[in-house]
N, C-alpha and C. Protein backbone atom coordinates (compact mmCIF):
# COMPACT_ATOMS: atom_id res chain seq x y z
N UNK A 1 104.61 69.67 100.35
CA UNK A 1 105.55 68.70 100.88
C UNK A 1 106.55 69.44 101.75
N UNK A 2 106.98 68.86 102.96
CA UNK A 2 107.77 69.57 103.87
C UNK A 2 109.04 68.84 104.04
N UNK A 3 110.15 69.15 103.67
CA UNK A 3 111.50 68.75 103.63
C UNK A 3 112.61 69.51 104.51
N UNK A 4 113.50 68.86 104.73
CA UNK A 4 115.19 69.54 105.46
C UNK A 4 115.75 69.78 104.47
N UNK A 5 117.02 70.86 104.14
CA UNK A 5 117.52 71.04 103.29
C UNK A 5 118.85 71.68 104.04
N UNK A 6 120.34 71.00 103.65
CA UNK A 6 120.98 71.30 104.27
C UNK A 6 121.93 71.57 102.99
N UNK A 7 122.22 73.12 103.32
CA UNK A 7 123.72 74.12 102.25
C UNK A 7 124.55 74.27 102.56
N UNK A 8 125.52 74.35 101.96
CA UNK A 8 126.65 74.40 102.28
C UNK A 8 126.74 76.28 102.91
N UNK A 9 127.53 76.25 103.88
CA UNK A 9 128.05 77.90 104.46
C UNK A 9 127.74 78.64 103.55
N UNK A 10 128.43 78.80 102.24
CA UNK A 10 128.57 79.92 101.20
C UNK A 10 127.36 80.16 101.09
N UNK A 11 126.59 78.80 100.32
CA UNK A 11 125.21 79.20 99.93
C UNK A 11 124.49 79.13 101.44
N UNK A 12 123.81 79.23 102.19
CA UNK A 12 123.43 79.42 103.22
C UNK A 12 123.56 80.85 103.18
N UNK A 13 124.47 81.54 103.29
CA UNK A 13 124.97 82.98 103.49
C UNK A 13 124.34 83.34 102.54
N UNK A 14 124.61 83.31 101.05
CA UNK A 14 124.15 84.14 100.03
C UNK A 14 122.50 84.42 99.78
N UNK A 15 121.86 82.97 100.64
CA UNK A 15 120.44 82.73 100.34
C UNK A 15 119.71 83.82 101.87
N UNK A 16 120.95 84.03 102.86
CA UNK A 16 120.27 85.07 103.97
C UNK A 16 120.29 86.38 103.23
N UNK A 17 121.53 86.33 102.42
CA UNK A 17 121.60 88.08 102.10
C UNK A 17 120.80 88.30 101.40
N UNK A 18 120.58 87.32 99.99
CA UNK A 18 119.29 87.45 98.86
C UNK A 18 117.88 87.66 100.02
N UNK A 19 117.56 87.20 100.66
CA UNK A 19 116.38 87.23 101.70
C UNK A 19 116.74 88.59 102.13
N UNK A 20 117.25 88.81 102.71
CA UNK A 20 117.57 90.30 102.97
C UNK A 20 117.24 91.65 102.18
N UNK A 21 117.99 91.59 101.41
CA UNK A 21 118.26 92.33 100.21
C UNK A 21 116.71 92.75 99.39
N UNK A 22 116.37 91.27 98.86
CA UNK A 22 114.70 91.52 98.79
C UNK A 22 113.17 91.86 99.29
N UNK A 23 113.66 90.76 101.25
CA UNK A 23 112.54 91.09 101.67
C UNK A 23 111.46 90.19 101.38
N UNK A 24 111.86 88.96 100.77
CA UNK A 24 111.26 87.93 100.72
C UNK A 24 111.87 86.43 101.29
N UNK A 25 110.85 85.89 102.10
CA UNK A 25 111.61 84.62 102.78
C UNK A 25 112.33 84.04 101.97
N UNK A 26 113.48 82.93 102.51
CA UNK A 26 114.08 81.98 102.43
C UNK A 26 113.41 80.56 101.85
N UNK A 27 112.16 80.41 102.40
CA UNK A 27 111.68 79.67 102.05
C UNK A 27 111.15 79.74 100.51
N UNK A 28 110.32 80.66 100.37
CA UNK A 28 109.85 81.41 99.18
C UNK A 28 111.10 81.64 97.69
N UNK A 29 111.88 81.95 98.41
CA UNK A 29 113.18 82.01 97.06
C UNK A 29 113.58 80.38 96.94
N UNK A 30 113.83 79.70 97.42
CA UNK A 30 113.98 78.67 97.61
C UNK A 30 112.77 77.81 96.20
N UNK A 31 111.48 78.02 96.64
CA UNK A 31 110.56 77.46 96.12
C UNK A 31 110.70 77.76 94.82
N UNK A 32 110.78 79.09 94.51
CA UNK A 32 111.17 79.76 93.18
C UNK A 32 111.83 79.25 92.16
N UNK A 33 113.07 79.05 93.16
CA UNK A 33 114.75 78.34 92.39
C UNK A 33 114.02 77.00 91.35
N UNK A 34 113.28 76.25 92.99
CA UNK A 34 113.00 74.86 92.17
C UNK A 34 112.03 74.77 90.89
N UNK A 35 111.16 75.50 91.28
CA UNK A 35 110.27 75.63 90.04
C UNK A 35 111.05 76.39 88.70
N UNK A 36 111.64 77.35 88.91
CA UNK A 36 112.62 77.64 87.96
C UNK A 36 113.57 76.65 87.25
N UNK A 37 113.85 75.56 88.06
CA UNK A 37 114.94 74.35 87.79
C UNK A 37 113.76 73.54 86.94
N UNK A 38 112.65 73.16 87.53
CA UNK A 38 112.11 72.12 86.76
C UNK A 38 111.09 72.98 85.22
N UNK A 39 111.48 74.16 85.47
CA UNK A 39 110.71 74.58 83.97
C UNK A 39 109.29 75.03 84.25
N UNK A 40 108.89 75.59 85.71
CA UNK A 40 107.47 75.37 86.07
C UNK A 40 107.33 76.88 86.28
N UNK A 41 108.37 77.82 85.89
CA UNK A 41 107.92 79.37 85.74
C UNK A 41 107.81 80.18 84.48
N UNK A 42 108.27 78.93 83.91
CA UNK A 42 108.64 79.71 82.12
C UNK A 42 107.90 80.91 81.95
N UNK A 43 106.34 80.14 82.40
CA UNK A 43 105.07 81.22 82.07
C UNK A 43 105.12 82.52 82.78
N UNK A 44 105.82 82.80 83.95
CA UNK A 44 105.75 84.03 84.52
C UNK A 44 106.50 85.13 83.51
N UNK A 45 107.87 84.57 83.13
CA UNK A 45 108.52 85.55 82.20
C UNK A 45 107.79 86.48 81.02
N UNK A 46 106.62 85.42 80.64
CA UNK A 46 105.97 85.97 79.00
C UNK A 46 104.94 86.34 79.96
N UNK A 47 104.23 86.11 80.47
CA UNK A 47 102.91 87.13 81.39
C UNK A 47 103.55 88.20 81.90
N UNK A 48 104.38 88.62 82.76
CA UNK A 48 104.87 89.86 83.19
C UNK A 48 105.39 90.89 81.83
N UNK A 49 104.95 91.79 81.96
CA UNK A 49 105.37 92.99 80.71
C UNK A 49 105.94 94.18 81.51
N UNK A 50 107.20 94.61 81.46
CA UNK A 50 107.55 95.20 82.44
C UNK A 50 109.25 95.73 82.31
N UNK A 51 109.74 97.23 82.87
CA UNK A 51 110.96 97.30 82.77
C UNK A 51 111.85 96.29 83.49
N UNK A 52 113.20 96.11 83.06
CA UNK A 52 113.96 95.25 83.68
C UNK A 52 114.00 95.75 85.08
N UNK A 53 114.19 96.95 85.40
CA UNK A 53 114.06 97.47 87.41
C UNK A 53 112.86 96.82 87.76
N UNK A 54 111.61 96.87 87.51
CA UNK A 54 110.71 96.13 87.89
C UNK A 54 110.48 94.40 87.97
N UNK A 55 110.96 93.95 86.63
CA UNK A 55 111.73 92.43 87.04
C UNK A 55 111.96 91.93 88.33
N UNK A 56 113.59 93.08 88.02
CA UNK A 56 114.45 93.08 89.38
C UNK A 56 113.52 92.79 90.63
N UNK A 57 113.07 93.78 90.57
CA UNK A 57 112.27 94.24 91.56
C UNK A 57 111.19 93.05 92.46
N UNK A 58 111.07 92.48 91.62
CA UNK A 58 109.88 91.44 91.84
C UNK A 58 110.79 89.97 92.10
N UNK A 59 112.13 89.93 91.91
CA UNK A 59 112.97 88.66 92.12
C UNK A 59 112.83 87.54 90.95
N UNK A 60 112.35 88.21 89.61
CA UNK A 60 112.03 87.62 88.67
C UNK A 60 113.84 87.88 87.62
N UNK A 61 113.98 88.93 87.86
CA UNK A 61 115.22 89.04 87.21
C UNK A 61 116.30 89.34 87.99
N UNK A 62 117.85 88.85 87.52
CA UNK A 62 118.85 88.99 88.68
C UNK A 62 119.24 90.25 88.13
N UNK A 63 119.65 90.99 89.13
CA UNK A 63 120.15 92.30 88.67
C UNK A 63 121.71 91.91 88.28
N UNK A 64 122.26 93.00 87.03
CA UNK A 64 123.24 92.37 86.66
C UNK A 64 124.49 92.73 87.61
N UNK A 65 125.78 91.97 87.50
CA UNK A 65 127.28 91.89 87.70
C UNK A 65 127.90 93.18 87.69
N UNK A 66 127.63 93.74 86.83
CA UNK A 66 128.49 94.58 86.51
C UNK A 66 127.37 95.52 85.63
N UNK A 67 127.41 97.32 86.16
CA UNK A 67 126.51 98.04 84.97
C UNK A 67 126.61 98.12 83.80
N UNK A 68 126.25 98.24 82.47
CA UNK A 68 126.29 98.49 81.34
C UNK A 68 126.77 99.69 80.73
N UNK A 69 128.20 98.75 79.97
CA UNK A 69 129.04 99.85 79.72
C UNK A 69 128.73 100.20 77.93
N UNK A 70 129.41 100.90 76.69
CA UNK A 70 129.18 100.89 75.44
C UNK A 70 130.58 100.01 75.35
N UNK A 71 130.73 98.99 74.47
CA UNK A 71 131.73 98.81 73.84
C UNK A 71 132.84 99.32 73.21
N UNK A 72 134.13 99.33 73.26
CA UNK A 72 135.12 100.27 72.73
C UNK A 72 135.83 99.71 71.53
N UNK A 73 135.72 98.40 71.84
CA UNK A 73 136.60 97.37 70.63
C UNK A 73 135.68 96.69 69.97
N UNK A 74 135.93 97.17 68.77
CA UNK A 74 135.20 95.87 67.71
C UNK A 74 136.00 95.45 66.74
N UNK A 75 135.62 93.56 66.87
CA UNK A 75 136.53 92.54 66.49
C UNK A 75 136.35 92.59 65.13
N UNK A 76 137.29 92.55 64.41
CA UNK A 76 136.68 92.34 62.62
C UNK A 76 137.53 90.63 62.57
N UNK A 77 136.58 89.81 61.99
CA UNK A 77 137.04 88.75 61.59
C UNK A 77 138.03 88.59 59.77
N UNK A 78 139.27 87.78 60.20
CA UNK A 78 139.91 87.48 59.17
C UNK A 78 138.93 87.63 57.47
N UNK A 79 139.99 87.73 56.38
CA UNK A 79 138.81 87.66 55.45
C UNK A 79 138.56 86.14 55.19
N UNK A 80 137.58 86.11 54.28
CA UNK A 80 137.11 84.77 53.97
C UNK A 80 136.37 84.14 54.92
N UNK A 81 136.42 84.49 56.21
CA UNK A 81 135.44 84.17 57.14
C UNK A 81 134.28 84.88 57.35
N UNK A 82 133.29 84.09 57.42
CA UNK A 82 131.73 85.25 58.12
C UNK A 82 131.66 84.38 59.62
N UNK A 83 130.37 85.11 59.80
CA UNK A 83 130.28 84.94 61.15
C UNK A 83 129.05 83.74 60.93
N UNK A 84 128.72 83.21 59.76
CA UNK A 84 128.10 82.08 59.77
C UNK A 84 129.08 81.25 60.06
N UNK A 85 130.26 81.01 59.11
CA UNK A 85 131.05 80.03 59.44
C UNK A 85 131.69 79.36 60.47
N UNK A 86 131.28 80.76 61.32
CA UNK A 86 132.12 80.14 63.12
C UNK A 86 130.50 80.02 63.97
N UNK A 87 129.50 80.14 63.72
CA UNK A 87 128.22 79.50 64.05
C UNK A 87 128.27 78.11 63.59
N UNK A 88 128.91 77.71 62.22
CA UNK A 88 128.61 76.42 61.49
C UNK A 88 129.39 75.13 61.88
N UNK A 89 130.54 75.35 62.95
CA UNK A 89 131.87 74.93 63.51
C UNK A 89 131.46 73.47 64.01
N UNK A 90 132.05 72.94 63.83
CA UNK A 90 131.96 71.33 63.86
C UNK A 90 132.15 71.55 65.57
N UNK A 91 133.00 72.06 65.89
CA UNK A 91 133.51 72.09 67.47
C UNK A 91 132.12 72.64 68.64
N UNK A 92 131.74 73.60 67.93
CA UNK A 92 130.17 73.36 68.58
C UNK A 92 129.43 72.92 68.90
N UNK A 93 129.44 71.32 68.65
CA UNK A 93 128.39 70.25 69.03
C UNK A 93 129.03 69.67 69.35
């Protein structure tokens, strides 16, 4: 099916640089997104076996935000609380 698709500036821009960056059309990432939206790649994730750079690599995984740091702070919860109980939270649903 052949369609117009009109983005806004920002995304327009971000979808040239992603094209860029990868080396794979516009069109092609595009196609991706949607099938990704409607649930029609699930299967690529569990068929590919592979480091996360290679993911990357393939436009299957987003490379992350920010590199991976170790944690410095760890939270201890009040007593009498576990960490089931704030999984079990009424406010959650």
């Amino acid at each position: 099916m052949a369609m117009n698709l009109r983005l806004p500036p920002a995304t327009a821009e971000a979808l040239k640089e992603r094209s860029a960056n990868t080396g794979r059309s516009q069109q092609e990432l595009i196609r991706e997104a949607v099938e990704e939206y409607l649930g029609l790649r699930a299967d690529e994730f569990r068929r590919f076996r592979g480091t996360s750079d290679e993911l990357i690599a393939r436009g299957i995984l987003r490379p992350p935000d920010t590199p991976y740091r170790e944690a410095t702070i760890m939270l201890t919860l009040p007593p009498g609380i576990s960490s089931l109980d704030l999984l079990m939270r009424e406010d959650r649903f």
